[in-house]
C-alpha atoms as a PDB file:
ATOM      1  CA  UNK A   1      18.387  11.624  10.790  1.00  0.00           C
ATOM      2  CA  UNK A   2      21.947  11.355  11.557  1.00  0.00           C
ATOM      3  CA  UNK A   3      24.419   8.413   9.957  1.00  0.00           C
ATOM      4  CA  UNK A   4      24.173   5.729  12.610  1.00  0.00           C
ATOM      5  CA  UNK A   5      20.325   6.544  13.614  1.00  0.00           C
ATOM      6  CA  UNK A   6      17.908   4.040  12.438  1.00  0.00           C
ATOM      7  CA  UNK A   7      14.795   3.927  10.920  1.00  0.00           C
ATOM      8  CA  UNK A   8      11.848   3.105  12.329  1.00  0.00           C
ATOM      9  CA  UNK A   9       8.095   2.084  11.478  1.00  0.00           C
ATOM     10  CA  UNK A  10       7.405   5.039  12.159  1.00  0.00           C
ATOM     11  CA  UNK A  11       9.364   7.143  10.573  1.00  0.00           C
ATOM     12  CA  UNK A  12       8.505   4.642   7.329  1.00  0.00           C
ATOM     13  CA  UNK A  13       4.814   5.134   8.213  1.00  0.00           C
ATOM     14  CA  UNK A  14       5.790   9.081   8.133  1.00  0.00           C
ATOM     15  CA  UNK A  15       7.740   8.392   5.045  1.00  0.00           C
ATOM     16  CA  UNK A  16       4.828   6.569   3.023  1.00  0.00           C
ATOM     17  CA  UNK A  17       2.115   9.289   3.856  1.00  0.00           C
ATOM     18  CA  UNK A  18       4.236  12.077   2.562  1.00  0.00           C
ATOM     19  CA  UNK A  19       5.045   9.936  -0.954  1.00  0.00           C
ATOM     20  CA  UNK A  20       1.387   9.308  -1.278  1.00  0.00           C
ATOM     21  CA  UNK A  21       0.377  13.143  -0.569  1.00  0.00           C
ATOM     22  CA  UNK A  22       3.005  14.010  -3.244  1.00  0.00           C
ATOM     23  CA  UNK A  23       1.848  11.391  -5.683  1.00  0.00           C
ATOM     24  CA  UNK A  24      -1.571  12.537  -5.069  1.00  0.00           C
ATOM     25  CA  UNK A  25      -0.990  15.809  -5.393  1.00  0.00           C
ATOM     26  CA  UNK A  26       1.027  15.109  -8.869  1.00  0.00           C
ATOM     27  CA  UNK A  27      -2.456  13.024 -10.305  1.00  0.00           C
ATOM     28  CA  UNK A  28      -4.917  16.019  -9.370  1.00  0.00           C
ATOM     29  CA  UNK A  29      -6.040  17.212 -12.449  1.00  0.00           C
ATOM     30  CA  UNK A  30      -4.431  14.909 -14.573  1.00  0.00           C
ATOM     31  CA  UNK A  31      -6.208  12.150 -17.322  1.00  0.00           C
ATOM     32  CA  UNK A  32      -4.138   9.155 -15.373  1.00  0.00           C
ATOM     33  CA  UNK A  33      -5.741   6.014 -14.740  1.00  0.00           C
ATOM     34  CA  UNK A  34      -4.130   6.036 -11.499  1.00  0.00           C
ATOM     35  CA  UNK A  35      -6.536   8.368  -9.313  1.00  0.00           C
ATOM     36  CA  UNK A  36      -5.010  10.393  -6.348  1.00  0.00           C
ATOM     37  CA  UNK A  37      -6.400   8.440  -3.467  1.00  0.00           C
ATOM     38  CA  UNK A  38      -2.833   6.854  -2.199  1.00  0.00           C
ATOM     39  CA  UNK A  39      -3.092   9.398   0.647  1.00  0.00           C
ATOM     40  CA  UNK A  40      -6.365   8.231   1.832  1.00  0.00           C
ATOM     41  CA  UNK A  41      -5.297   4.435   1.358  1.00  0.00           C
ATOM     42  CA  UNK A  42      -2.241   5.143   3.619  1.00  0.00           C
ATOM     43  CA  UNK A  43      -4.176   7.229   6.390  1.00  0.00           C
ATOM     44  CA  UNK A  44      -6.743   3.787   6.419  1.00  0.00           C
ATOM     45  CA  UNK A  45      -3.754   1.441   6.574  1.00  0.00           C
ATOM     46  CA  UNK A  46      -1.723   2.937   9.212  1.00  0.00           C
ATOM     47  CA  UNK A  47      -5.439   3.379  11.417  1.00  0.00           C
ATOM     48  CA  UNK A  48      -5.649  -0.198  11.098  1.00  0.00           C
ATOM     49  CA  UNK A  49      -3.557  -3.375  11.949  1.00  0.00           C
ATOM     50  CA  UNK A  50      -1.804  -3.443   9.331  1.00  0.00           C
ATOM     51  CA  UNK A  51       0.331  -0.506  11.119  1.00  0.00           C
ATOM     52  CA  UNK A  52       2.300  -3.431  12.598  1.00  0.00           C
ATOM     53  CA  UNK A  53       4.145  -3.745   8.926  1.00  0.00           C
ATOM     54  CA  UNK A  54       6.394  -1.416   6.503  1.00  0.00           C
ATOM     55  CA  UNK A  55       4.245  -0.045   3.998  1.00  0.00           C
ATOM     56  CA  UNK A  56       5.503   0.522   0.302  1.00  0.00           C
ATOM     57  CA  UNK A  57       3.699   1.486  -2.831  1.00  0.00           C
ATOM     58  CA  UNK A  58       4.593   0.276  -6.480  1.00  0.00           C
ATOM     59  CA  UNK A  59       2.877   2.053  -8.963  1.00  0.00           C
ATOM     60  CA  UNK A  60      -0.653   1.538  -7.990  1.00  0.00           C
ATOM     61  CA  UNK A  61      -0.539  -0.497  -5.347  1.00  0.00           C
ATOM     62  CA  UNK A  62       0.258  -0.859  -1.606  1.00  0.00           C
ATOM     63  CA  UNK A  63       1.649  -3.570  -0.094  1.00  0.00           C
ATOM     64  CA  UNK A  64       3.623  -4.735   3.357  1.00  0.00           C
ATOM     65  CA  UNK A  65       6.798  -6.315   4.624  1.00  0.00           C
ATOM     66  CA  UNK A  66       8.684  -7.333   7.554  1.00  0.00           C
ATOM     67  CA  UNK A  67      11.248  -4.763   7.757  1.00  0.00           C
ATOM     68  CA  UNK A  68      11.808  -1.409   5.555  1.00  0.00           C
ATOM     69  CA  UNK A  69      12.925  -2.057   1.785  1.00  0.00           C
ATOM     70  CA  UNK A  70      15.955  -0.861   0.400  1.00  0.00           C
ATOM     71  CA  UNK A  71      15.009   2.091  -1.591  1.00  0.00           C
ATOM     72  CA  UNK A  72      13.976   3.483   1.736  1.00  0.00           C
ATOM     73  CA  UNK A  73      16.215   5.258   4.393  1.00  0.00           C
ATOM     74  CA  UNK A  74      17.092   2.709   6.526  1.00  0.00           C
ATOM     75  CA  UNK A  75      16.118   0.423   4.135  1.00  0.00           C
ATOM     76  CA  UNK A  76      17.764  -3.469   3.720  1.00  0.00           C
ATOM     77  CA  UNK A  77      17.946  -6.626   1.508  1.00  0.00           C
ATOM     78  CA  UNK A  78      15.846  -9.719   2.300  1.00  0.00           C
ATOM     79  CA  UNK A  79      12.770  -8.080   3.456  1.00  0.00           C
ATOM     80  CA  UNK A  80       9.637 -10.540   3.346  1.00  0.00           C
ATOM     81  CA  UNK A  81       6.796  -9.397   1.732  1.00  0.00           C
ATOM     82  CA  UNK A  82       3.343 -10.182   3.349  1.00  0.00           C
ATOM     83  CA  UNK A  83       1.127 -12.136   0.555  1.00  0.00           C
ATOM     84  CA  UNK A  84      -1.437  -9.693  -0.172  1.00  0.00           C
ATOM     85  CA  UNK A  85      -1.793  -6.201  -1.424  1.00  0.00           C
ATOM     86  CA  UNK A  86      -4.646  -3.256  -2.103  1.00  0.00           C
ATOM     87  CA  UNK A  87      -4.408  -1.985  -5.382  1.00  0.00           C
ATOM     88  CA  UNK A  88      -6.501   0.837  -7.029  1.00  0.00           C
ATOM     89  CA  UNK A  89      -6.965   2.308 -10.143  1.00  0.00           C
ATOM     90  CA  UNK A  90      -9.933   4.711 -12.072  1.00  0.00           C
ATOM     91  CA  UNK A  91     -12.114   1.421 -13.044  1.00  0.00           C
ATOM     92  CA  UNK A  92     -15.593   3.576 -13.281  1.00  0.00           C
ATOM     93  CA  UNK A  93     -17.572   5.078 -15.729  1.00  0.00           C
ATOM     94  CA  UNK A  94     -17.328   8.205 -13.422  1.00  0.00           C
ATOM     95  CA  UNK A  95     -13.775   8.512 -13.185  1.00  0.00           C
ATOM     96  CA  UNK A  96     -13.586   6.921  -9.113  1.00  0.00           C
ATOM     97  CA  UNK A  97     -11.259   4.860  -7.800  1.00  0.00           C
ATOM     98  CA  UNK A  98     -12.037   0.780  -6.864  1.00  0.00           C
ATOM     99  CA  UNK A  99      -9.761  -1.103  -4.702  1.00  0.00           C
ATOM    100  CA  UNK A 100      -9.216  -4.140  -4.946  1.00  0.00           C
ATOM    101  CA  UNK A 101      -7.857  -6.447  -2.127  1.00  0.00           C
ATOM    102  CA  UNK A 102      -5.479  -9.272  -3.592  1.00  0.00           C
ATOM    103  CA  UNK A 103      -3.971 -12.791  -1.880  1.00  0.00           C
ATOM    104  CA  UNK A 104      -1.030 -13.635  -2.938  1.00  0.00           C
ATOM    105  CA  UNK A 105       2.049 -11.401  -4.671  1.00  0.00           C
ATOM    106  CA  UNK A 106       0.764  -9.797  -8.053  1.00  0.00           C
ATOM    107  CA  UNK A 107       2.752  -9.848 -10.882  1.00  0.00           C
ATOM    108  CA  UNK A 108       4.192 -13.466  -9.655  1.00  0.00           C
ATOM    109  CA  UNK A 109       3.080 -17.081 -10.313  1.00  0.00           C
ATOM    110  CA  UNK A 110       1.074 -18.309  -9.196  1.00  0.00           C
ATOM    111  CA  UNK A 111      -1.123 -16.012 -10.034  1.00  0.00           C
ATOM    112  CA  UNK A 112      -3.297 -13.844  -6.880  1.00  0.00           C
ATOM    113  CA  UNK A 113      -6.743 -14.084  -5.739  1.00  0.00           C
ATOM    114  CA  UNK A 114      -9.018 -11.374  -6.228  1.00  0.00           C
ATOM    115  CA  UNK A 115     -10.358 -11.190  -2.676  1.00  0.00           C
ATOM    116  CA  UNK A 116     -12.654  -8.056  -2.796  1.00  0.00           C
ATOM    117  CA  UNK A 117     -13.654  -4.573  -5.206  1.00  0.00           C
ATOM    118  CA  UNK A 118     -14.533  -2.052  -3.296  1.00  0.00           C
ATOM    119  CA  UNK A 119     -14.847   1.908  -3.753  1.00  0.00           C
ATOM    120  CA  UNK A 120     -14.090   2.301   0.222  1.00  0.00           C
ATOM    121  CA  UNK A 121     -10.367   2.734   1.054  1.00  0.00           C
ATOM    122  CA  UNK A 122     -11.437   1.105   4.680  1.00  0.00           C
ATOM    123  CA  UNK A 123     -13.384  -1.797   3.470  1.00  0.00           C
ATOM    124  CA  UNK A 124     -10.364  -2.857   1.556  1.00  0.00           C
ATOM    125  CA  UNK A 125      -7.751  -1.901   4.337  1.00  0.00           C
ATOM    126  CA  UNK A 126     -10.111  -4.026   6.905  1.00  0.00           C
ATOM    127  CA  UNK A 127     -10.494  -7.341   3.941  1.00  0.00           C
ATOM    128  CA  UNK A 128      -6.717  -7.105   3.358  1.00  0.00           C
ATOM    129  CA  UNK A 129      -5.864  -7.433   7.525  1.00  0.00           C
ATOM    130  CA  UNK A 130      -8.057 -10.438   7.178  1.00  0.00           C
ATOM    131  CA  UNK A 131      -6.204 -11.751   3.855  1.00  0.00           C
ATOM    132  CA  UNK A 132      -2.715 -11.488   6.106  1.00  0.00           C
ATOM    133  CA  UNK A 133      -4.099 -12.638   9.328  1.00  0.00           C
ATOM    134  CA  UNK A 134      -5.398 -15.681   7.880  1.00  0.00           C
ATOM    135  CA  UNK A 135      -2.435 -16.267   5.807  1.00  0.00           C
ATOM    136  CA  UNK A 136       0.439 -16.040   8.376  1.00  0.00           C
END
């Protein structure tokens, strides 16, 4: 991408799935309570309505905003972030991963809802468009 080109939803769509294969790739085999199913949540995501925002993932989470953040290519100051998130971790006996669809911004006051637990990657992706749409 040259200097004065700018970034698109796209390309930060593009962007995401390639972190999220990497960090998955990086978990695979590994004792983390993060499990490597970022990939997976992205894919869902970017299938769904929610393709409409920037994606970004912190830690073990994925949330949206309104324009590409500044760690990003392209990326700016001021973004808004949408109030709701998926996040995931290994939460069963068996080593899977649950999502779980939040409303609100975690790690803020006040503190978020828990909307939904789910071991489907789509379920959550389809409670978290209704989280946003409701919200806005």
């Amino acid at each position: 991408m040259g200097e004065d080109a700018q970034w698109s939803l796209d390309d930060d769509w593009d962007w995401q799935m390639q972190c999220a294969r990497a960090h998955d790739a990086l978990l695979r085999g590994t004792d983390s309570w993060v499990p490597p199913v970022e990939e997976e949540l992205v894919l869902a995501a970017r299938a769904s309505a929610l393709s409409q925002w920037y994606p970004s993932t912190s830690h073990n989470y994925l949330r949206f905003s309104n324009g590409p953040p500044p760690w990003v290519p392209g990326g700016r100051d001021g973004v808004k972030y949408l109030p709701g998130c998926i996040s995931f971790a290994k939460e069963r006996a068996d080593g899977s991963a649950v999502f779980r669809v939040w409303s609100g911004f975690l790690l803020q006051t006040p503190d978020p809802v828990l909307v939904l637990a789910t071991l489907e990657a789509v379920v959550a992706v389809e409670a978290l468009v209704e989280v946003l749409t409701t919200d806005s």
